[in-house]
C-alpha atoms as a PDB file:
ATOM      1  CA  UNK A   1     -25.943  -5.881 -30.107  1.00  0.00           C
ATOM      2  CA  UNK A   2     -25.551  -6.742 -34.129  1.00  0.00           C
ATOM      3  CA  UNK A   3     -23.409  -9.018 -35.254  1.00  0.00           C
ATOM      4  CA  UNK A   4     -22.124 -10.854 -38.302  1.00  0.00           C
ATOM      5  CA  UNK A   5     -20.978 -14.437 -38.882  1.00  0.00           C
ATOM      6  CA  UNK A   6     -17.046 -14.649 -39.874  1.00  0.00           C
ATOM      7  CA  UNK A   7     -15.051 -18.143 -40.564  1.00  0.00           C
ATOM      8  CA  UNK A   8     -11.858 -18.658 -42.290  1.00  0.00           C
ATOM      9  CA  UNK A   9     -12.393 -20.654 -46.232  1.00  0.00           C
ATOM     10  CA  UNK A  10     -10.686 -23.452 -46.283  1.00  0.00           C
ATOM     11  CA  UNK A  11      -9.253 -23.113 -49.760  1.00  0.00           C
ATOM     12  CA  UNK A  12      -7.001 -20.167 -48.627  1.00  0.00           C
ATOM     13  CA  UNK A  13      -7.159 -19.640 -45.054  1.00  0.00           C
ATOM     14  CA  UNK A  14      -8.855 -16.046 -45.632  1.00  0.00           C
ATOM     15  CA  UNK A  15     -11.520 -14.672 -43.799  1.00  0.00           C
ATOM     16  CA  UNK A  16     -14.719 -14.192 -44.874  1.00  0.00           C
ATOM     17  CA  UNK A  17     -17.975 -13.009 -43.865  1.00  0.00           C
ATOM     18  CA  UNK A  18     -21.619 -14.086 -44.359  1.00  0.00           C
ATOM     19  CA  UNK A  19     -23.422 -11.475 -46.974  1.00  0.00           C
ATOM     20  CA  UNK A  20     -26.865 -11.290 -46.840  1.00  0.00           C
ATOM     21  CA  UNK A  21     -27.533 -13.268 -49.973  1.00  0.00           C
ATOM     22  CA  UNK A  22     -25.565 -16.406 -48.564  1.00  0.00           C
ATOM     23  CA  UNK A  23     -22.236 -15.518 -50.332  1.00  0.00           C
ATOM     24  CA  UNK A  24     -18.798 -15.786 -48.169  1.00  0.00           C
ATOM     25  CA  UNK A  25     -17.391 -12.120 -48.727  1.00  0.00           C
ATOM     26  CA  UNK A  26     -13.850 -11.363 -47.914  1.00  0.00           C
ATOM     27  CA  UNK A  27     -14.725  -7.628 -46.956  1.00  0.00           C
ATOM     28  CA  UNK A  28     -16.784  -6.589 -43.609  1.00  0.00           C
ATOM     29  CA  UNK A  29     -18.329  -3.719 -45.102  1.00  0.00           C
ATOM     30  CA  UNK A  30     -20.123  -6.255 -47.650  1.00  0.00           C
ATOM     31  CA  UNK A  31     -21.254  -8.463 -44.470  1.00  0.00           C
ATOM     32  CA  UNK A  32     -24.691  -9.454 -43.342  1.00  0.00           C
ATOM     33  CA  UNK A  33     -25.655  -7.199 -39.943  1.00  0.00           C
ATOM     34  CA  UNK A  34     -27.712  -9.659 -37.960  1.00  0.00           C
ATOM     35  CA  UNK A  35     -29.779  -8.012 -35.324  1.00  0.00           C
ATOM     36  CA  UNK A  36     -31.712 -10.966 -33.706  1.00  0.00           C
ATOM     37  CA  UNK A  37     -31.467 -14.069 -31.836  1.00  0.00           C
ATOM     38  CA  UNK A  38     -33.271 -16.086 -34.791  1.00  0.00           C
ATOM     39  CA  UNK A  39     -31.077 -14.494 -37.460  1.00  0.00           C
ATOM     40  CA  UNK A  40     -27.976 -15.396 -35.739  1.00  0.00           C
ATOM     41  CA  UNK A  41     -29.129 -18.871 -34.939  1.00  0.00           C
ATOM     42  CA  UNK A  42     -30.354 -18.854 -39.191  1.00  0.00           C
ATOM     43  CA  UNK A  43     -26.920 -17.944 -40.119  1.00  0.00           C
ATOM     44  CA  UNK A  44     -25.382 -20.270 -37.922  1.00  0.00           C
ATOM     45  CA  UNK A  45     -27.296 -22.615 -39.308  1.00  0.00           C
ATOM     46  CA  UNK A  46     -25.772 -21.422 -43.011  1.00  0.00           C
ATOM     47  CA  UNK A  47     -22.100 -21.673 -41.500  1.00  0.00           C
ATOM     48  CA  UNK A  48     -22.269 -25.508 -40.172  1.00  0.00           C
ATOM     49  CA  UNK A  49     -23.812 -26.344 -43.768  1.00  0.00           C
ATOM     50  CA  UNK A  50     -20.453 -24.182 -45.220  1.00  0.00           C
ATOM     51  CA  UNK A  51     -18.424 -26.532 -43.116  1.00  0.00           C
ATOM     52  CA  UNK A  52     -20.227 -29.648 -43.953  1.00  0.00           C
ATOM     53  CA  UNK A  53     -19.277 -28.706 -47.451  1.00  0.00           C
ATOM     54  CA  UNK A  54     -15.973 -27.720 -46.784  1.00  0.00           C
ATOM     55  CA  UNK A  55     -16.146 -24.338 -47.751  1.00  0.00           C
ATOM     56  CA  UNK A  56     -15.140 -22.493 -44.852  1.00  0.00           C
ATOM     57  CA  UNK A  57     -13.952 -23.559 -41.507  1.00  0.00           C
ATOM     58  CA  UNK A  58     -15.040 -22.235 -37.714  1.00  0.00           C
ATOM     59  CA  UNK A  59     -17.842 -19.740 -38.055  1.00  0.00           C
ATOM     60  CA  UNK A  60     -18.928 -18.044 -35.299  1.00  0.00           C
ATOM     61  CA  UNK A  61     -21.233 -14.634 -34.734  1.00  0.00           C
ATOM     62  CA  UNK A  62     -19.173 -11.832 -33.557  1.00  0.00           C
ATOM     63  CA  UNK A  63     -20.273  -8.106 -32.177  1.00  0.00           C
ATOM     64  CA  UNK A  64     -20.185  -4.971 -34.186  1.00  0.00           C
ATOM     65  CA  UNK A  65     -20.806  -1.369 -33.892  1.00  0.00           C
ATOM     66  CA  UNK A  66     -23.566  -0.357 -36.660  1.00  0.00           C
ATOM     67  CA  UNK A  67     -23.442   2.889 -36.827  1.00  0.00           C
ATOM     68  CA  UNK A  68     -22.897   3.120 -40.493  1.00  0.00           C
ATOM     69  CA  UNK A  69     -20.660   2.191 -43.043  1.00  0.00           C
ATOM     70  CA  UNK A  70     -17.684   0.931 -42.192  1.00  0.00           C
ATOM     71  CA  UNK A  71     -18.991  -1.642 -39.617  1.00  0.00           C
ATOM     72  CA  UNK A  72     -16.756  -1.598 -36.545  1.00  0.00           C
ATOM     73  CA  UNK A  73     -15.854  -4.806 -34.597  1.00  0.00           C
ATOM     74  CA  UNK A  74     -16.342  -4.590 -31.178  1.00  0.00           C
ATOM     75  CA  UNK A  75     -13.428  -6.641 -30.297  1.00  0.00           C
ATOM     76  CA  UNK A  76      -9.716  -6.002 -30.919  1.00  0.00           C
ATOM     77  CA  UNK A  77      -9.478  -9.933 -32.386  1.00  0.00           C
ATOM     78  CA  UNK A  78     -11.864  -9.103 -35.041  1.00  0.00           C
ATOM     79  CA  UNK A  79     -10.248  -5.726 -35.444  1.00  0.00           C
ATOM     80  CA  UNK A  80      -7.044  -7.569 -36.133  1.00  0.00           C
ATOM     81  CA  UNK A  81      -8.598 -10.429 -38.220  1.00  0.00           C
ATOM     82  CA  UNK A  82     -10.387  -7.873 -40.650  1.00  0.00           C
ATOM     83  CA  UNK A  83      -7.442  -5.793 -41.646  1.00  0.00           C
ATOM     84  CA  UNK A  84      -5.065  -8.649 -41.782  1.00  0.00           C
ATOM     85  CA  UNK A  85      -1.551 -10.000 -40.410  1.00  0.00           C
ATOM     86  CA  UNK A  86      -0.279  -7.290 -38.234  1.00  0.00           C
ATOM     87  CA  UNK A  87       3.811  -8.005 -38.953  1.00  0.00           C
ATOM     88  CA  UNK A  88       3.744  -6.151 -42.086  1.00  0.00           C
ATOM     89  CA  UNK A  89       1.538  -3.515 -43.409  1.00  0.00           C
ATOM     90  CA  UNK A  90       2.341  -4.101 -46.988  1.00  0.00           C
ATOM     91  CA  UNK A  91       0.388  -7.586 -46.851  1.00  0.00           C
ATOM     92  CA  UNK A  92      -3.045  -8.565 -46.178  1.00  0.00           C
ATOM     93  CA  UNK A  93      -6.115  -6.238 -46.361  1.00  0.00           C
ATOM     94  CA  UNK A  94      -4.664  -3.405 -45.551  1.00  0.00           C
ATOM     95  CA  UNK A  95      -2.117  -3.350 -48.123  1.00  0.00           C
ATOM     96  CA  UNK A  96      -4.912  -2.624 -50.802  1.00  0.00           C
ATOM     97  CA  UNK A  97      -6.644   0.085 -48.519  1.00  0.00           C
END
């Protein structure tokens, strides 16, 4: 199943995503979809060097559902962690939606 590599960046607590030219993007539509066991363990590879430079914090490869734009977590954690906090829909992610 695809996936793409999330953490939280230690400068704000926000959570990002891995794009495919190595930047930390704050939206899951602009994320890397990694489709194989090398790319994952590759972009693993990119998120310990991200947290050896203190950049971001806790990356780890999650499941999506590529069937076109937007991506779809497979999870309802990643659901949750891509829209933002849940208390309040006026803040977070989908407050700009």
């Amino acid at each position: 199943m695809p996936q793409v590599l999330t953490a939280n960046r230690l400068l704000d607590g926000e959570v990002v995503y891995l794009a495919s030219d190595g930047a930390w993007v704050e939206e899951l539509a602009s994320a890397a979809v990694i489709a194989t066991k090398a790319e994952g363990e590759a972009a693993l590879v990119t998120g310990i060097e991200a947290e050896r430079n203190q950049k971001i914090v806790h990356a780890y490869l999650f499941e999506v559902i590529d069937t076109g734009v937007p991506l779809r977590p497979v999870k309802q954690r990643e659901v949750i962690r891509a829209a933002g906090p849940t208390v309040r829909s006026d803040l977070g992610k989908q407050a700009r939606s």
